[in-house]
PDB file of N, CA and C in Angstrom:
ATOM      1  N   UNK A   1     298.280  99.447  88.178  1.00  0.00           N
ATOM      2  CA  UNK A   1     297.824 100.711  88.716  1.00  0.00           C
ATOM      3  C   UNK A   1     298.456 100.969  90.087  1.00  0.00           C
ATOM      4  N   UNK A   2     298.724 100.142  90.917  1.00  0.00           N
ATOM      5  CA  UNK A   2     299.079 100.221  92.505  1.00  0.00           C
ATOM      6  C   UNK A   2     300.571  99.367  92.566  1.00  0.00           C
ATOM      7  N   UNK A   3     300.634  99.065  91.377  1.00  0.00           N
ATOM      8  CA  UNK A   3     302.531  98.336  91.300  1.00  0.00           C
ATOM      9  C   UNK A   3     302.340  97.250  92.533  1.00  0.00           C
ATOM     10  N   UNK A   4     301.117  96.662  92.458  1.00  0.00           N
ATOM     11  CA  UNK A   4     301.455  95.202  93.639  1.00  0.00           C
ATOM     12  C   UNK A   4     301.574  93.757  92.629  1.00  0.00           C
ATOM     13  N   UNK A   5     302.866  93.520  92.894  1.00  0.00           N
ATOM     14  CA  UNK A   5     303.149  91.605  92.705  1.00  0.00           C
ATOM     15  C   UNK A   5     301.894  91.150  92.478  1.00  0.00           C
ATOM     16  N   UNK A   6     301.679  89.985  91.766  1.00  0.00           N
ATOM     17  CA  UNK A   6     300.522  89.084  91.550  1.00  0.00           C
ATOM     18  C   UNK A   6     300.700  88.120  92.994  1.00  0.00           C
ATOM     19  N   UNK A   7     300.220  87.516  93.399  1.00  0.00           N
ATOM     20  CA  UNK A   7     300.347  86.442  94.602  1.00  0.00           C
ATOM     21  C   UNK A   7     301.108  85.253  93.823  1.00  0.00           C
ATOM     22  N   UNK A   8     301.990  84.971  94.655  1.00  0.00           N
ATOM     23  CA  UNK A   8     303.021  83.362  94.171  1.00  0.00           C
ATOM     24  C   UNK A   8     302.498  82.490  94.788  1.00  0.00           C
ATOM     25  N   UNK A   9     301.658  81.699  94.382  1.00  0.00           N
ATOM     26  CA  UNK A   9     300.818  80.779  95.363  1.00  0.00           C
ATOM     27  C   UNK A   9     301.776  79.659  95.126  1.00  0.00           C
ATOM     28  N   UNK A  10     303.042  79.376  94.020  1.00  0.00           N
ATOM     29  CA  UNK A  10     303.855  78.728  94.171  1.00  0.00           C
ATOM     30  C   UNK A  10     304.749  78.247  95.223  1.00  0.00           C
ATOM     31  N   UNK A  11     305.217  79.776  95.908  1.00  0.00           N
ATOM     32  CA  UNK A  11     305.700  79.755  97.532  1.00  0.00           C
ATOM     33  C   UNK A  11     304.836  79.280  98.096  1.00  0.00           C
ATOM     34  N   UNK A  12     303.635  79.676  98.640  1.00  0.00           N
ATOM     35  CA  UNK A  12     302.777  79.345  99.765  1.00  0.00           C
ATOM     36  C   UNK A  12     302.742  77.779  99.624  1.00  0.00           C
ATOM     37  N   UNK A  13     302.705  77.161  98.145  1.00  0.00           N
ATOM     38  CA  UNK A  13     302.383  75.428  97.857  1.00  0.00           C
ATOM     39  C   UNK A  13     304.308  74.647  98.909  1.00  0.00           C
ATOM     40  N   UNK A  14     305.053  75.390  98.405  1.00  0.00           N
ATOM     41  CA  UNK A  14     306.232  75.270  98.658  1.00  0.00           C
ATOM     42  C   UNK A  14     306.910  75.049 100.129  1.00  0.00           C
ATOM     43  N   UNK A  15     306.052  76.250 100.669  1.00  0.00           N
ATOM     44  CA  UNK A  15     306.027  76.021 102.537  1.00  0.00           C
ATOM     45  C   UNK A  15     305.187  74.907 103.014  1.00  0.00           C
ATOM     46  N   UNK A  16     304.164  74.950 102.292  1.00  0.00           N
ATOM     47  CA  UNK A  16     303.134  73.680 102.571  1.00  0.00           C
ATOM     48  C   UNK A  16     303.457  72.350 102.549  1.00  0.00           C
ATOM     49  N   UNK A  17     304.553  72.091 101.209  1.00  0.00           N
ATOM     50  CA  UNK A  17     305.219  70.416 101.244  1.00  0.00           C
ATOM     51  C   UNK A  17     306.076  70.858 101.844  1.00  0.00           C
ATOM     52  N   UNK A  18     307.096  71.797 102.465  1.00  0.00           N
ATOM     53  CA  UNK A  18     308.432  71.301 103.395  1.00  0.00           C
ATOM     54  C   UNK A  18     307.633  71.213 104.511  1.00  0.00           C
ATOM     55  N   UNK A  19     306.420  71.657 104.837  1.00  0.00           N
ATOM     56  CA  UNK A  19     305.506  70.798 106.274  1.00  0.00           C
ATOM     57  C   UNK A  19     305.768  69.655 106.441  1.00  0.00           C
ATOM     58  N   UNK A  20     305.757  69.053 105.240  1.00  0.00           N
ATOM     59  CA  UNK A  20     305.319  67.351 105.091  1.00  0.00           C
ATOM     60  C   UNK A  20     306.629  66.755 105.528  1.00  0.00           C
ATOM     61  N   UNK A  21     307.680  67.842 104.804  1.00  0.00           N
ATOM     62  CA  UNK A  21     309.243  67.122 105.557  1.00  0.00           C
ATOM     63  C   UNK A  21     310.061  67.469 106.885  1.00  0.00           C
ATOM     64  N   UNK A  22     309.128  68.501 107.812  1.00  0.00           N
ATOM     65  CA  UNK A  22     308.924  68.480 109.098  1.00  0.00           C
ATOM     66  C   UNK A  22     309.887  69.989 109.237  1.00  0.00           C
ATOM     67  N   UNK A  23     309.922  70.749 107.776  1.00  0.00           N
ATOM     68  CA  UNK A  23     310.143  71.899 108.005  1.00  0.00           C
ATOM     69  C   UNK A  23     309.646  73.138 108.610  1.00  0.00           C
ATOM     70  N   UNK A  24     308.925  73.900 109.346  1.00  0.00           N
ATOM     71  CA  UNK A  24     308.002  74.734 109.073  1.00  0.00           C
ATOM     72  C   UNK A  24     308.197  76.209 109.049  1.00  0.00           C
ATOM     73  N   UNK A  25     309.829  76.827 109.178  1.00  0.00           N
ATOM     74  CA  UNK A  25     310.324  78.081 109.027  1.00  0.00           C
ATOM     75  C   UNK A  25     311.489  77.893 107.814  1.00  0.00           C
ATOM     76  N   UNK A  26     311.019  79.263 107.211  1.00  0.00           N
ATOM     77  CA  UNK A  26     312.530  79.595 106.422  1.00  0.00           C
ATOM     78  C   UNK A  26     312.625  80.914 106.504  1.00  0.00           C
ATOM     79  N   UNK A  27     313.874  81.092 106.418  1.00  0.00           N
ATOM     80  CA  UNK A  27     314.455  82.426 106.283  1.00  0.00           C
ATOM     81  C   UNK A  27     314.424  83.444 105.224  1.00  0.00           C
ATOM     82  N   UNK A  28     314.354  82.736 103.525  1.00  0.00           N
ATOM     83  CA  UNK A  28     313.749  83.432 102.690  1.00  0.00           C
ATOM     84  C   UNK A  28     312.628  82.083 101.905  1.00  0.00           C
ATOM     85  N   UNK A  29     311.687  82.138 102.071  1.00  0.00           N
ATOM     86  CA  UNK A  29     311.336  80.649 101.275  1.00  0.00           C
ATOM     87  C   UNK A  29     311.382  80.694  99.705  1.00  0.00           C
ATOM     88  N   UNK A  30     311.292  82.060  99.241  1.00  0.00           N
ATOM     89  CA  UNK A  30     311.700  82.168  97.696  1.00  0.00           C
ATOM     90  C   UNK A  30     313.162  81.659  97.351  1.00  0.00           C
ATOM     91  N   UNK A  31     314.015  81.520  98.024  1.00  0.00           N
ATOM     92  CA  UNK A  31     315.278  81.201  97.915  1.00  0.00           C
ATOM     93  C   UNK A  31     315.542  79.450  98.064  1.00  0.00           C
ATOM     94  N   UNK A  32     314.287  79.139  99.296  1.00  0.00           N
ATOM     95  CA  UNK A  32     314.684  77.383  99.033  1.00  0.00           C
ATOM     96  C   UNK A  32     314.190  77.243  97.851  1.00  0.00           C
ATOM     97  N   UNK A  33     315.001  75.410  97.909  1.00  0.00           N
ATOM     98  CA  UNK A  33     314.670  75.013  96.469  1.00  0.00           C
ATOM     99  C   UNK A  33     313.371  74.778  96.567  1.00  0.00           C
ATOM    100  N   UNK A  34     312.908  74.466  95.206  1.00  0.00           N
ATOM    101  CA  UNK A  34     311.398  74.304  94.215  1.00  0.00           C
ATOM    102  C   UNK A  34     311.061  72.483  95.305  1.00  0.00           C
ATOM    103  N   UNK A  35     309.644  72.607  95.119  1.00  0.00           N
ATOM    104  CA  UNK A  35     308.894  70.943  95.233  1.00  0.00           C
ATOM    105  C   UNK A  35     308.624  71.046  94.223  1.00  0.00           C
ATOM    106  N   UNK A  36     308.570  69.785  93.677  1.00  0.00           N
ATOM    107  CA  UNK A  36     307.419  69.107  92.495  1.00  0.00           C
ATOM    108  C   UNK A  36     306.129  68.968  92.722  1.00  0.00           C
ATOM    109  N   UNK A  37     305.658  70.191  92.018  1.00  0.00           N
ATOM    110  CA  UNK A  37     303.756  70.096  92.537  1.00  0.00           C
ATOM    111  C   UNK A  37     303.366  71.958  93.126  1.00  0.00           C
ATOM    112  N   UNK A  38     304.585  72.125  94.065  1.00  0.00           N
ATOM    113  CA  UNK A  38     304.105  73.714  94.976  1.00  0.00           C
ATOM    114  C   UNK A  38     303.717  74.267  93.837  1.00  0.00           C
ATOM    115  N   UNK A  39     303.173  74.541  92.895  1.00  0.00           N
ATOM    116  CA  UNK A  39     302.316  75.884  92.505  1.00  0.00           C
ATOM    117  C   UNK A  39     300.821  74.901  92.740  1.00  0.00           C
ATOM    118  N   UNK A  40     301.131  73.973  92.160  1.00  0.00           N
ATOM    119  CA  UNK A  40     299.469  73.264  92.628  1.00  0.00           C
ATOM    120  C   UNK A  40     299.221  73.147  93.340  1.00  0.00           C
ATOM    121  N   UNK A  41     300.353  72.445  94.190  1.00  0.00           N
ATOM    122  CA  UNK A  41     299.712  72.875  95.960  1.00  0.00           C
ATOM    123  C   UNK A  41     299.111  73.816  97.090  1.00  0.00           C
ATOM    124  N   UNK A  42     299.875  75.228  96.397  1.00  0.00           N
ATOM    125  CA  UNK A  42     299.649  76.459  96.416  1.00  0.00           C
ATOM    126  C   UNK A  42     298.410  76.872  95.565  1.00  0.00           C
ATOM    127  N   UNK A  43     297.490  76.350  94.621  1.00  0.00           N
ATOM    128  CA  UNK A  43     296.690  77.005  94.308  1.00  0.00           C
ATOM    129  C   UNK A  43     295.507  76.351  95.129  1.00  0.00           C
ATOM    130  N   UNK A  44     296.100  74.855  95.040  1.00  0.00           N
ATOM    131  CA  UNK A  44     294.924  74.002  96.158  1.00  0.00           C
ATOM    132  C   UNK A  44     294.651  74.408  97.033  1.00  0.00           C
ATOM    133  N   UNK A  45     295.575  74.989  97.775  1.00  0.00           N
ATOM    134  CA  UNK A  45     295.287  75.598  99.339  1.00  0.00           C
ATOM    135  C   UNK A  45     294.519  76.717  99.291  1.00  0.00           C
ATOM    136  N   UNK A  46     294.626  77.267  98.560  1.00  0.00           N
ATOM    137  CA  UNK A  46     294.250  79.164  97.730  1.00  0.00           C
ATOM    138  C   UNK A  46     292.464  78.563  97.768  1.00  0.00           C
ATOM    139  N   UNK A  47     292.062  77.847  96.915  1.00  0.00           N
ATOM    140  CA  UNK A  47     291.293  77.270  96.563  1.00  0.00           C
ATOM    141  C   UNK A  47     290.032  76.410  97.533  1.00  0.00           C
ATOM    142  N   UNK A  48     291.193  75.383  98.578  1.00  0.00           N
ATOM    143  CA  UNK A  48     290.104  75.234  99.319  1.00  0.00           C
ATOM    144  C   UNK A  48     290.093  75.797 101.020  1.00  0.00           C
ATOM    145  N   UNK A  49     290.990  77.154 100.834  1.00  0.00           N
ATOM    146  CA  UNK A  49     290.892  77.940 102.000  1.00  0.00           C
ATOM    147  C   UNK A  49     289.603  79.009 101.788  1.00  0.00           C
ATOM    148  N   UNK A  50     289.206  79.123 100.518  1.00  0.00           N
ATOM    149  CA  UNK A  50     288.326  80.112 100.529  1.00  0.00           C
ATOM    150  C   UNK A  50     286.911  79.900 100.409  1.00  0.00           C
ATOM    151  N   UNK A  51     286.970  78.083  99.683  1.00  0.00           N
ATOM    152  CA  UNK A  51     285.408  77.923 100.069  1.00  0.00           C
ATOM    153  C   UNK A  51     284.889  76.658 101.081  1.00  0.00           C
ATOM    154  N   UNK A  52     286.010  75.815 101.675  1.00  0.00           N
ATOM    155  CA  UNK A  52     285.520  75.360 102.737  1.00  0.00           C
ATOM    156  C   UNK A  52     286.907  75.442 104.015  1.00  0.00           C
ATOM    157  N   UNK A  53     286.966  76.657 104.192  1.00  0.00           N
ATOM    158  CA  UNK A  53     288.563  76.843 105.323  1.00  0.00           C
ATOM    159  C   UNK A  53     287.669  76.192 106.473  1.00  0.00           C
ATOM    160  N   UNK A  54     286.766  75.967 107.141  1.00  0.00           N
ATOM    161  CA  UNK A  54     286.821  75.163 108.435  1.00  0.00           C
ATOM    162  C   UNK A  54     287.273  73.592 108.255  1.00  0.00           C
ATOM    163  N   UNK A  55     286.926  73.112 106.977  1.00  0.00           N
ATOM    164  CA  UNK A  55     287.292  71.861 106.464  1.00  0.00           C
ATOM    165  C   UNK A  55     288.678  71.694 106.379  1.00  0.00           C
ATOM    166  N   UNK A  56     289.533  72.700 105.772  1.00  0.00           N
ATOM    167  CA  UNK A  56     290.704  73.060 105.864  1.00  0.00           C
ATOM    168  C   UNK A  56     291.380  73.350 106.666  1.00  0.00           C
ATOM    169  N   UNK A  57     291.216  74.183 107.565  1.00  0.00           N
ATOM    170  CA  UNK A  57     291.599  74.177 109.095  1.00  0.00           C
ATOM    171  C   UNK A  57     291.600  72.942 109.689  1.00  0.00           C
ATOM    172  N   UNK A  58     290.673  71.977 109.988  1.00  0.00           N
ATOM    173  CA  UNK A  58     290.586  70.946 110.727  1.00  0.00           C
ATOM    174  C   UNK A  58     291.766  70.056 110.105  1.00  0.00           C
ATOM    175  N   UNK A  59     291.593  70.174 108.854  1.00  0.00           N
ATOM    176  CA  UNK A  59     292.453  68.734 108.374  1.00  0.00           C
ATOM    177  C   UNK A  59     294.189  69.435 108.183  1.00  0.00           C
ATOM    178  N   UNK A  60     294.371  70.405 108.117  1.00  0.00           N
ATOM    179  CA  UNK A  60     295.848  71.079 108.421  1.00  0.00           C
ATOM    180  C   UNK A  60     296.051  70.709 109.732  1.00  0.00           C
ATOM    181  N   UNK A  61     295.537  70.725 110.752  1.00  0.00           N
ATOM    182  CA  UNK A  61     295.338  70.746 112.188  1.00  0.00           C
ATOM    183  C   UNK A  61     295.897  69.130 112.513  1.00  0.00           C
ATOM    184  N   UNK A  62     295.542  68.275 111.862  1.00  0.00           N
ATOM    185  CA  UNK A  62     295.415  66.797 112.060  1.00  0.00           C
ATOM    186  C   UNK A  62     296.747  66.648 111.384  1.00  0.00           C
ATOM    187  N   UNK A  63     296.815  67.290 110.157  1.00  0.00           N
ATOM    188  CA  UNK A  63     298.169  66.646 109.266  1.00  0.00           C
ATOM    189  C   UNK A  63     299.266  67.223 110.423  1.00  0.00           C
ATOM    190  N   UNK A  64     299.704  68.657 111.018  1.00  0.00           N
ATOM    191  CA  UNK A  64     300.514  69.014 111.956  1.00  0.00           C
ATOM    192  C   UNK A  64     300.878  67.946 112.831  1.00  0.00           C
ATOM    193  N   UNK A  65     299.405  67.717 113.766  1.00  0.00           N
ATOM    194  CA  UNK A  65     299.533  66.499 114.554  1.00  0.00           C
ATOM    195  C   UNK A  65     300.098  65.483 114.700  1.00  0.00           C
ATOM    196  N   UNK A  66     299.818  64.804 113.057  1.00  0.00           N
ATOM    197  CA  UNK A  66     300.415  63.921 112.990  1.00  0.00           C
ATOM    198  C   UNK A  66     301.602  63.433 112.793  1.00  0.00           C
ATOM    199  N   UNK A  67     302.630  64.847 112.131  1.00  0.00           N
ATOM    200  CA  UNK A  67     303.654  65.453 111.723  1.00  0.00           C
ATOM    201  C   UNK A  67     304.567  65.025 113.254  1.00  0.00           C
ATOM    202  N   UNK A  68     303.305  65.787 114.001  1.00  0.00           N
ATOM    203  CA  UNK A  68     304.347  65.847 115.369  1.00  0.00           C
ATOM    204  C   UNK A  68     304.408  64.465 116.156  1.00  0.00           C
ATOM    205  N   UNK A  69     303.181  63.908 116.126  1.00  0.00           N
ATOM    206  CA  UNK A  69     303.758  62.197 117.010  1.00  0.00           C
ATOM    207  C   UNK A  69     304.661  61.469 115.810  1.00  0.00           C
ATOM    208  N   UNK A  70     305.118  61.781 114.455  1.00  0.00           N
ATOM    209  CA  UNK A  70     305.749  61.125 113.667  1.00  0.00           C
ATOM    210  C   UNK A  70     306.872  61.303 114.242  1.00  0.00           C
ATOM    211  N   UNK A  71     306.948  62.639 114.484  1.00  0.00           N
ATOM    212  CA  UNK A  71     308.725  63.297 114.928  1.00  0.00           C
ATOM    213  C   UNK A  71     308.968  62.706 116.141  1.00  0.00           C
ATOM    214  N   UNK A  72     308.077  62.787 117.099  1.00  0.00           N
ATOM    215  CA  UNK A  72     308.087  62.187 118.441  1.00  0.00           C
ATOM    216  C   UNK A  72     308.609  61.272 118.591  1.00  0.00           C
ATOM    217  N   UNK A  73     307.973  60.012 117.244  1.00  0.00           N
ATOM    218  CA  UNK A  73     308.080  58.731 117.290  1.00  0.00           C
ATOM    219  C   UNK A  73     309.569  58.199 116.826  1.00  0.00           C
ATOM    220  N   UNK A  74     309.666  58.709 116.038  1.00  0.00           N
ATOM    221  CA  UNK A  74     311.096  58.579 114.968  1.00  0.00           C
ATOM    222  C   UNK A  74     312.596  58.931 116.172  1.00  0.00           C
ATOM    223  N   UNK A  75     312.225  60.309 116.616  1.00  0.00           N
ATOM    224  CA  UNK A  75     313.390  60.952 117.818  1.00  0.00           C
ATOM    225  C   UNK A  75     313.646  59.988 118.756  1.00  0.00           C
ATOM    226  N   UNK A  76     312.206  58.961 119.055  1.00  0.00           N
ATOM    227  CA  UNK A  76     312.291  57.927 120.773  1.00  0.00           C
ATOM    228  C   UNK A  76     313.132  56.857 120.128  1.00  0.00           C
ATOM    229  N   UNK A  77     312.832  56.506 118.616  1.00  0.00           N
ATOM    230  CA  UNK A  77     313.382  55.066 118.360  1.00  0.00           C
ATOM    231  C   UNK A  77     314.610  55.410 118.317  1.00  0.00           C
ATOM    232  N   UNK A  78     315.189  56.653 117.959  1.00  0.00           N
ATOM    233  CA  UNK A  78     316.794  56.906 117.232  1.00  0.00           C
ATOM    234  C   UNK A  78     317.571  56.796 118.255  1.00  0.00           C
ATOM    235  N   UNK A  79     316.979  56.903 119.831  1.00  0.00           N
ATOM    236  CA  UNK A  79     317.965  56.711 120.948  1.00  0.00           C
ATOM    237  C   UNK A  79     318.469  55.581 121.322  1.00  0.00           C
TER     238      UNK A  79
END
């Protein structure tokens, strides 16, 4: 009726694991390649953003974190 796309929660799963590989921008993300899993990951998130997002928030919050003293850690040893 309104010609809108269904939601690709495949992408959204997709941005979510290149987090994990310390990606967190792309330029088109439909264009990077596929993870094994992003539509599930993407529905997981879909899923538990809508009935416990403070739970979700907190623990995105921690995984970032930890993302970042990983990078921290990895960058000090490589010198």
């Amino acid at each position: 009726m309104f010609n809108i796309p269904p939601s690709n929660w495949g992408m959204v799963g997709r941005w979510i694991a290149y987090m994990g590989q310390g990606q967190f921008r792309h330029d088109a993300t439909a264009k990077s390649n596929t993870i094994h899993g992003d539509l599930f990951i993407g529905w997981r998130a879909n899923i538990l953003q809508t009935k416990k997002a403070p739970i979700v928030r907190l623990g995105l919050s921690k995984y970032l974190v930890g993302i970042s003293r990983l990078e921290l850690l990895t960058s000090t040893m490589s010198r």
